[in-house]
Protein backbone atom coordinates (compact mmCIF):
# COMPACT_ATOMS: atom_id res chain seq x y z
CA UNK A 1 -10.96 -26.99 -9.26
CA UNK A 2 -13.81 -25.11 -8.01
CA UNK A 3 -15.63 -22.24 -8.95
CA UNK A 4 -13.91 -19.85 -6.45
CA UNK A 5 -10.25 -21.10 -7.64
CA UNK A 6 -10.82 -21.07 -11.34
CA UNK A 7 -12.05 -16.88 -10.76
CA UNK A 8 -8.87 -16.10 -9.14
CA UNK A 9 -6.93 -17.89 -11.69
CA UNK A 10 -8.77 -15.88 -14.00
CA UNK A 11 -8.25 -12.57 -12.24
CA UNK A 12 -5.09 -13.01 -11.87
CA UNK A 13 -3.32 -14.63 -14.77
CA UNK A 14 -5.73 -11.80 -16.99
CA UNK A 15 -5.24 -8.98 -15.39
CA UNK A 16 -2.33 -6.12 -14.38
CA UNK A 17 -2.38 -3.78 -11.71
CA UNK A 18 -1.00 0.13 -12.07
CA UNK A 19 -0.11 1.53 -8.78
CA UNK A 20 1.50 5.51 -8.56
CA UNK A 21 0.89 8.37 -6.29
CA UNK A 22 2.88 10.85 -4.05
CA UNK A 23 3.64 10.85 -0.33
CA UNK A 24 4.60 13.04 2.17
CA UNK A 25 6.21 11.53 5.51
CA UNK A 26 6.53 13.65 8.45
CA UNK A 27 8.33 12.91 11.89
CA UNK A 28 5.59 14.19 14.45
CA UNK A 29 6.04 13.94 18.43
CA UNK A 30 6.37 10.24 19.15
CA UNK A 31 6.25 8.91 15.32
CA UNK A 32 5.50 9.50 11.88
CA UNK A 33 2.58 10.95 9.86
CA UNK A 34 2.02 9.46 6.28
CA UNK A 35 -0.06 12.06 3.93
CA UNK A 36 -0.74 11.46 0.11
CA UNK A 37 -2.84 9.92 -2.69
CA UNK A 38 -2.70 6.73 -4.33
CA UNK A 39 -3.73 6.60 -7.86
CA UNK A 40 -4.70 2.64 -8.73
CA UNK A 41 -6.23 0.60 -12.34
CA UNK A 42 -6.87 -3.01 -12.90
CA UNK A 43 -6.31 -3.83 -16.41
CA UNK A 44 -7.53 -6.43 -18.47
CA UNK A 45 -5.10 -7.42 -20.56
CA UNK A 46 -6.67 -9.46 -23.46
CA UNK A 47 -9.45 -6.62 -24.19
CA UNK A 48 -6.46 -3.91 -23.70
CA UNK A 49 -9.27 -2.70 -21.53
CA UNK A 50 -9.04 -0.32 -17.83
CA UNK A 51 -11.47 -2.53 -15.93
CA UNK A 52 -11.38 -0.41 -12.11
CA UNK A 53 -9.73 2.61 -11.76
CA UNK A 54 -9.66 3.81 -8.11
CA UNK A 55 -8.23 7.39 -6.27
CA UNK A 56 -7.40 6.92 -2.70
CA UNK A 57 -6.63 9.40 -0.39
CA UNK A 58 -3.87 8.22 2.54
CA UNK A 59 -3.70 10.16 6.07
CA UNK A 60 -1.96 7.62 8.42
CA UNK A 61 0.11 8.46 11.71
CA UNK A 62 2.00 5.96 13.17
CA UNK A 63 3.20 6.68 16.81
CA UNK A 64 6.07 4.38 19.09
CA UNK A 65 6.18 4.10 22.61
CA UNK A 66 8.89 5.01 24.63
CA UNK A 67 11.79 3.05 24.33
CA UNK A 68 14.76 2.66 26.42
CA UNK A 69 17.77 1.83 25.23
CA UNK A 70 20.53 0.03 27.54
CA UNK A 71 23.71 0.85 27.59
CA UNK A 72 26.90 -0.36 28.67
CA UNK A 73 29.08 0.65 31.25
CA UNK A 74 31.91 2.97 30.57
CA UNK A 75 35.35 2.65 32.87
């Protein structure tokens, strides 16, 4: 294996992620707005030991285009 494999191996048979945090969604004109904060930590779990611990604030709008549905006739 090379060097690059055996430090993924590594990262990832060692380690656990925590992932938590709150959201708000909000239907805004022609989409959605996404508002929060994720709350992260990488753990290393042979020392028992909180390795990265990481805050991130979210403030995300998605918007759609117009869409036009068909429909069928009605006799």
């Amino acid at each position: 294996m090379s060097l690059v494999d055996d430090l993924i191996e590594n990262l990832v048979e060692r380690n656990a992620v925590d992932i938590n945090g709150t959201f708000t969604i909000a239907l805004v004109d022609g989409g959605i707005r996404l508002r929060g904060t994720v709350h992260s930590a990488v753990r290393d779990e042979r020392k028992k030991k909180v390795i990265l611990k990481v805050d991130v604030p979210v403030d995300a709008q998605v918007s759609v285009g117009e869409m036009v549905i068909p429909l069928p006739q009605i006799k």
